[in-house]
C-alpha atoms as a PDB file:
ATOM      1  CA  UNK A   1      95.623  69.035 276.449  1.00  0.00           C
ATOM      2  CA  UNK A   2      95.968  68.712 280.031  1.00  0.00           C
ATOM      3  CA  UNK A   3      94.780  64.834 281.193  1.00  0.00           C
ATOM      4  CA  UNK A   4      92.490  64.394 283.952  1.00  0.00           C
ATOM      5  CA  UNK A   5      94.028  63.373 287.350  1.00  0.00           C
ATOM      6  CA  UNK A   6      91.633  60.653 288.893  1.00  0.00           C
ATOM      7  CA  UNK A   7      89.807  61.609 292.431  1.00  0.00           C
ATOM      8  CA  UNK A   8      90.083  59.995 296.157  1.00  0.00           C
ATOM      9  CA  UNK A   9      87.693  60.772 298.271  1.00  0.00           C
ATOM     10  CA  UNK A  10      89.098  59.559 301.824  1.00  0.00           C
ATOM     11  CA  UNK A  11      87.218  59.548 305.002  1.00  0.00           C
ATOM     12  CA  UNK A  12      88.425  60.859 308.160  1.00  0.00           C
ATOM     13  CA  UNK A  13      86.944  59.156 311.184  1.00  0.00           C
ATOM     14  CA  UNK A  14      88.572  55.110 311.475  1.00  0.00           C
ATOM     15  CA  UNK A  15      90.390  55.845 308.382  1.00  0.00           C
ATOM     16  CA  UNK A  16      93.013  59.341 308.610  1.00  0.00           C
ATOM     17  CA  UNK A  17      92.066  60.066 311.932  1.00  0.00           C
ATOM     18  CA  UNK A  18      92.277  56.866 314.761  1.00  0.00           C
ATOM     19  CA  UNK A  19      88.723  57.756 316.669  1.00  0.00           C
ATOM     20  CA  UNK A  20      89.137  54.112 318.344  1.00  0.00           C
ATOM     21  CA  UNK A  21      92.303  54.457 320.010  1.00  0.00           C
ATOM     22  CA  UNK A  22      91.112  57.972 321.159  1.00  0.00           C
ATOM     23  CA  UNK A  23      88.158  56.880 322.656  1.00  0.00           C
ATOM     24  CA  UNK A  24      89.937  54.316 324.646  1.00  0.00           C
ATOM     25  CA  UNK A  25      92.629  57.282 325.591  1.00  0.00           C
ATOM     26  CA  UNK A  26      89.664  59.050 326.679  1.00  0.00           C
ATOM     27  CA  UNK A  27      88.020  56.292 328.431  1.00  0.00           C
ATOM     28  CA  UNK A  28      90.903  55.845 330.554  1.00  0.00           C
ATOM     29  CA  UNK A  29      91.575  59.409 331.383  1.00  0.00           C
ATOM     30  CA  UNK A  30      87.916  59.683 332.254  1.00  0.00           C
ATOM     31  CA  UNK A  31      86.999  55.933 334.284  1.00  0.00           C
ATOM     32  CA  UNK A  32      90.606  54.802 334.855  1.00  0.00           C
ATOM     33  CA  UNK A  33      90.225  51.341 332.872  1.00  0.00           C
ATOM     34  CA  UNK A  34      92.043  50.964 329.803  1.00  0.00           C
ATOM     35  CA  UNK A  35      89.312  48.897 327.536  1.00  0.00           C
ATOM     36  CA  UNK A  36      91.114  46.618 325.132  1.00  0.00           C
ATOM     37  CA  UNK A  37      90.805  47.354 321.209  1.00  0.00           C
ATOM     38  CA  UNK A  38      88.901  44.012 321.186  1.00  0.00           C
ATOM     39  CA  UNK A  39      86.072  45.558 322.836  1.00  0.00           C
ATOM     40  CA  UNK A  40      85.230  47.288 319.292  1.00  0.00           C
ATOM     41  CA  UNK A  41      85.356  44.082 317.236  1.00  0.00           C
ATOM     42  CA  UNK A  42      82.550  42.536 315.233  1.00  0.00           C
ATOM     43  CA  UNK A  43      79.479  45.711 316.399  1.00  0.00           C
ATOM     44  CA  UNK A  44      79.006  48.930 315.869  1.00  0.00           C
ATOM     45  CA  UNK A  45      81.669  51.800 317.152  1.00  0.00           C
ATOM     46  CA  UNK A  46      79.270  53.409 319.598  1.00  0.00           C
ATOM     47  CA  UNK A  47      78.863  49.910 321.518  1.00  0.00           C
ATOM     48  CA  UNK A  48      82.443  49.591 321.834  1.00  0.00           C
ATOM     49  CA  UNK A  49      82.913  51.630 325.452  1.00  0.00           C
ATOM     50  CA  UNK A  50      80.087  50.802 328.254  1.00  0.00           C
ATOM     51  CA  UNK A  51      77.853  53.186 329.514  1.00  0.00           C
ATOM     52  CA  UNK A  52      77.198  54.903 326.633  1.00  0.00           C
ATOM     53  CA  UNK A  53      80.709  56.656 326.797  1.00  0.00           C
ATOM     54  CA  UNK A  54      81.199  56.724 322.652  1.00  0.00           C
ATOM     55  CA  UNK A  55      78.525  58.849 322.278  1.00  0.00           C
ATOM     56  CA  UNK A  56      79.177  61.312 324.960  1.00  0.00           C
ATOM     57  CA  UNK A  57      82.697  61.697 323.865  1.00  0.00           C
ATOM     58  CA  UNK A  58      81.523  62.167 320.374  1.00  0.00           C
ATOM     59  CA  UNK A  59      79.319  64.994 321.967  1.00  0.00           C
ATOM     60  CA  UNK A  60      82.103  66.718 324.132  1.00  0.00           C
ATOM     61  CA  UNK A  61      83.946  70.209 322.581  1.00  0.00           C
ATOM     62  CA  UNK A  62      87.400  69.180 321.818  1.00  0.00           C
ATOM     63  CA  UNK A  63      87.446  65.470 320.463  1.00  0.00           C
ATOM     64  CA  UNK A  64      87.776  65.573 317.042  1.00  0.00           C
ATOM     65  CA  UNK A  65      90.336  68.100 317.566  1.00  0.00           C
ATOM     66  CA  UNK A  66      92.420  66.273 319.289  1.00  0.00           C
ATOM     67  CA  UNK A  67      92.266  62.681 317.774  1.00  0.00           C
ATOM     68  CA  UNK A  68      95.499  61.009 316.885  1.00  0.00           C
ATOM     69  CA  UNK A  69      96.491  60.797 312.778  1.00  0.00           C
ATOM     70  CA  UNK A  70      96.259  57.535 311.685  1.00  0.00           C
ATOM     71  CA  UNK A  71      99.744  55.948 311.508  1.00  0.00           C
ATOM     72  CA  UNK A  72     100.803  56.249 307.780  1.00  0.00           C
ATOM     73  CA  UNK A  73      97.693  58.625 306.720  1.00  0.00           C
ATOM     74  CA  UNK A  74      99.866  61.992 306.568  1.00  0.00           C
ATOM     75  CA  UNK A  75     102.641  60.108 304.216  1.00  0.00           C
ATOM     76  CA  UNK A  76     100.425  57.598 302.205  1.00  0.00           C
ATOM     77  CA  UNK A  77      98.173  61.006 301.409  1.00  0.00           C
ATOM     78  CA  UNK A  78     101.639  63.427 300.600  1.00  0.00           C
ATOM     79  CA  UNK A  79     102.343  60.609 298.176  1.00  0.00           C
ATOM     80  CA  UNK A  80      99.051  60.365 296.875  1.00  0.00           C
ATOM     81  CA  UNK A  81      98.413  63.881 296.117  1.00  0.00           C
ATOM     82  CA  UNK A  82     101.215  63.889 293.827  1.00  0.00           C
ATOM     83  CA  UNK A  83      99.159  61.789 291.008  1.00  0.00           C
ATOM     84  CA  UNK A  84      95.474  61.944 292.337  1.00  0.00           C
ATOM     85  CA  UNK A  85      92.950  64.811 293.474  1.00  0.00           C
ATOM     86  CA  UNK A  86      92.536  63.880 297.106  1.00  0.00           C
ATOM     87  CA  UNK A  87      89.141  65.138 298.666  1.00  0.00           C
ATOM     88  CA  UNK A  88      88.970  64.474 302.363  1.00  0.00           C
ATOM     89  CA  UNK A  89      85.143  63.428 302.759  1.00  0.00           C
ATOM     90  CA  UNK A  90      83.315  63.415 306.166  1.00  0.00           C
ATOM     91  CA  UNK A  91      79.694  62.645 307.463  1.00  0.00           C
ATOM     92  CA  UNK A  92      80.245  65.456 309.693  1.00  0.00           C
ATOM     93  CA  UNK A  93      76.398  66.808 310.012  1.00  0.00           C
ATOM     94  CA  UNK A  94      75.849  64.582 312.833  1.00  0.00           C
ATOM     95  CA  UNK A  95      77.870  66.045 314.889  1.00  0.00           C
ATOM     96  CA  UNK A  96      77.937  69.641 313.783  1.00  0.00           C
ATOM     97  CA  UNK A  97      79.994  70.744 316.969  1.00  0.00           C
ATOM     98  CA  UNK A  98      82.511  68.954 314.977  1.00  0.00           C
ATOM     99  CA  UNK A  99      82.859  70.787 311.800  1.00  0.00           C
ATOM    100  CA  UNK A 100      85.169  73.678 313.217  1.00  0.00           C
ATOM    101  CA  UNK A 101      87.249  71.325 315.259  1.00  0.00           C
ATOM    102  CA  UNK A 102      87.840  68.396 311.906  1.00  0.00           C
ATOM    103  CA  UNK A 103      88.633  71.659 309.617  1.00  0.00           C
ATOM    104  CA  UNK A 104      90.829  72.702 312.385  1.00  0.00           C
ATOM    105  CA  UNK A 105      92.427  69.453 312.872  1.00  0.00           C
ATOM    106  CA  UNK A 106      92.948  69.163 308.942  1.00  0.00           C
ATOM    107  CA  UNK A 107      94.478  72.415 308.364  1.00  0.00           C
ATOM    108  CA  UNK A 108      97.205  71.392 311.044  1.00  0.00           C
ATOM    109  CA  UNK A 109      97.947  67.773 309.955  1.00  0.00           C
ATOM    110  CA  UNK A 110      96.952  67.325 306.150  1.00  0.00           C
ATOM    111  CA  UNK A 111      98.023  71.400 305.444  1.00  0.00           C
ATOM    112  CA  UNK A 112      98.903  70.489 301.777  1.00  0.00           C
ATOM    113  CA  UNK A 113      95.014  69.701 301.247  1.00  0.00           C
ATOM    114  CA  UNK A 114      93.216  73.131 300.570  1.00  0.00           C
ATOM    115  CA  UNK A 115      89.339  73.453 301.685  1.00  0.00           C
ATOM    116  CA  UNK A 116      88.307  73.184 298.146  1.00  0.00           C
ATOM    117  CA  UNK A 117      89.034  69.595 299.067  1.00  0.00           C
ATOM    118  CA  UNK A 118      87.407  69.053 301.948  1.00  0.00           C
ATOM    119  CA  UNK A 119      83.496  67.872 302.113  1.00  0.00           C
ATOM    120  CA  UNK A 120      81.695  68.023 305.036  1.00  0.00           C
ATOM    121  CA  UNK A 121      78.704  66.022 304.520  1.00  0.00           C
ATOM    122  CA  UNK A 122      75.463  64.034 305.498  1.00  0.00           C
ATOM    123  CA  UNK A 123      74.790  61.338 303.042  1.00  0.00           C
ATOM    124  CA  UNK A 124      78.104  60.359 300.968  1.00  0.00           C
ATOM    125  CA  UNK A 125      75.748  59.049 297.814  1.00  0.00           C
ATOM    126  CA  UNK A 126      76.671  62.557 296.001  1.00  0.00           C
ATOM    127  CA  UNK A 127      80.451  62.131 296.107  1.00  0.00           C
ATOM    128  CA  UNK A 128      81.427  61.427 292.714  1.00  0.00           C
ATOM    129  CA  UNK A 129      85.062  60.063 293.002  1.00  0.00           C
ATOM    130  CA  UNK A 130      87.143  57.473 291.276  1.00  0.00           C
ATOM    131  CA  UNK A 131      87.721  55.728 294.014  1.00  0.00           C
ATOM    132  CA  UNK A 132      86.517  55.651 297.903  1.00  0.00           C
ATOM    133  CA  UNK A 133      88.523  55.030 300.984  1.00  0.00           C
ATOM    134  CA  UNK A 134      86.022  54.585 303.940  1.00  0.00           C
ATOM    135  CA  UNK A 135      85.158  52.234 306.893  1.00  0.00           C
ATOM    136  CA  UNK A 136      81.846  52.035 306.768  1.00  0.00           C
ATOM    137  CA  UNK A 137      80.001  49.841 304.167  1.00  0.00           C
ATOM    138  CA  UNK A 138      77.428  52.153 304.168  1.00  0.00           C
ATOM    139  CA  UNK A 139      79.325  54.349 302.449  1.00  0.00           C
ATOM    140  CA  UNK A 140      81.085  52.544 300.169  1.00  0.00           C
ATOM    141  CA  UNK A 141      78.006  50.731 299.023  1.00  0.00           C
ATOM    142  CA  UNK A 142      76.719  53.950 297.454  1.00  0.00           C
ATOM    143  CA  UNK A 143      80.402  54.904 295.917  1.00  0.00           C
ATOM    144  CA  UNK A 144      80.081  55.089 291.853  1.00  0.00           C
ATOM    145  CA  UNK A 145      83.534  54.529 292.016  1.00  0.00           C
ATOM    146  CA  UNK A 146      85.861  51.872 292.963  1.00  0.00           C
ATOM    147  CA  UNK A 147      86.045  51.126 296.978  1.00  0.00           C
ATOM    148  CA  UNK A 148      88.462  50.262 299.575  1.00  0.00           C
ATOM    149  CA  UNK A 149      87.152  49.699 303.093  1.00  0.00           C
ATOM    150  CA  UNK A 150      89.566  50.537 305.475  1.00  0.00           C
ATOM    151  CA  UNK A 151      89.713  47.799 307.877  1.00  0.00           C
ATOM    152  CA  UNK A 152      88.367  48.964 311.285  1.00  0.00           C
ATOM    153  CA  UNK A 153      86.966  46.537 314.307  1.00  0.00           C
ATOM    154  CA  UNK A 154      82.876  47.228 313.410  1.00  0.00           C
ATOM    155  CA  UNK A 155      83.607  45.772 309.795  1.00  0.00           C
ATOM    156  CA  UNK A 156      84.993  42.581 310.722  1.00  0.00           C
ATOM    157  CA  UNK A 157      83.990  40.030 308.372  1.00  0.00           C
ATOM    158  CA  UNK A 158      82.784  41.896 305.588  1.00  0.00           C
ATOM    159  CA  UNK A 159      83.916  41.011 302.531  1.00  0.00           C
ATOM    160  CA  UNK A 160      81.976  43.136 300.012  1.00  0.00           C
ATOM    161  CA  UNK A 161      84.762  45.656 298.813  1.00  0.00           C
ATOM    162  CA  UNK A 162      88.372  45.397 298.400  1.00  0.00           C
ATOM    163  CA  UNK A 163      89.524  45.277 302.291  1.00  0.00           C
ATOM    164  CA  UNK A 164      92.632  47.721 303.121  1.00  0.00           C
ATOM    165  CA  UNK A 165      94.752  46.995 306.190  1.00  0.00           C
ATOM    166  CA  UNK A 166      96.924  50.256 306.405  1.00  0.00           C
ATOM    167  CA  UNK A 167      97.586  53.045 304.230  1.00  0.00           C
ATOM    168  CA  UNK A 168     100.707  51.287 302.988  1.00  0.00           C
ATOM    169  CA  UNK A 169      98.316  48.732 301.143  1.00  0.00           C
ATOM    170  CA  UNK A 170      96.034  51.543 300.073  1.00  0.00           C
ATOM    171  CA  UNK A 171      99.460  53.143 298.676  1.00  0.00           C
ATOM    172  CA  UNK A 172     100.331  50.077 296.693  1.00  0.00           C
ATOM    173  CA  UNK A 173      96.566  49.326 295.168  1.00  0.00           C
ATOM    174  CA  UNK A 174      96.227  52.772 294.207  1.00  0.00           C
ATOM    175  CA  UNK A 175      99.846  53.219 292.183  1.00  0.00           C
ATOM    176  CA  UNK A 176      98.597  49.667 290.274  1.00  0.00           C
ATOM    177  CA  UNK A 177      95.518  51.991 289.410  1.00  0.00           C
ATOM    178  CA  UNK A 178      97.714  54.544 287.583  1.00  0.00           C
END
């Protein structure tokens, strides 16, 4: 009898994919003022560029395309996938201009997950993993499983579920888990 492999869901925006540091790329290329990480610290992402910028960007063909992996997310996941069922999981129905551009962007840096793993979502409440990697308490508050919120700047001082500074720690939490 074959045993069950436990399940991941994992989140892409803030958590495999760095949306912060391309938003301040993008800034920059756009305005010519590099805004400190800083300036996303302790509010919500979409306050974290002036004049609305976050939510244009988030609007403009070609974003979530071309955001940057999240240092350690292509190796922690490899490594991962080799004793869990990894399901990428994304509130992408906001944005629906998105959804070609994040399958895209998954198919060329996280090839070794298939789209049967891949969810593309509005309300994360029906994801029925093990365990949930996410940035957003939101998110996590409505996980069945157990959580891990990614550390990102709008979730400062939240101490609600088991905080995760890089994918290395997620990586070492997880194996204990086996």
């Amino acid at each position: 009898m074959e045993i069950k492999r436990k399940t991941i869901a994992v989140d892409m925006d803030g958590v495999i994919a760095d949306t912060i540091t391309h938003f301040i790329n993008w800034y920059e290329r756009d305005f010519g003022v590099r805004i400190p990480i800083e300036s996303f610290h302790g509010k919500p992402e979409h306050e974290g560029l002036p004049g609305g910028a976050v939510r244009r960007f988030v609007y403009t063909p070609g974003f979530f395309r071309t955001v940057p992996v999240m240092k350690g997310a292509r190796e922690a996941l490899t490594e991962l996938s080799k004793s869990f069922d990894i399901y990428i999981v994304s509130a992408a129905m906001e944005f629906p201009q998105s959804l070609i551009e994040k399958y895209e962007w998954l198919k060329e840096n996280f090839s070794f997950i298939t789209w049967k793993n891949i969810v593309f979502c509005g309300d994360k409440s029906i994801i029925g993993t093990d365990y949930m990697i996410d940035d957003h308490v939101k998110n996590l508050d409505l996980c069945k499983g157990k959580t891990f919120m990614f550390t990102a700047g709008h979730n400062a001082g939240i101490d609600t579920h088991t905080r995760v500074n890089n994918w290395e720690e997620v990586v070492t939490l997880l194996k204990q888990e086996l």
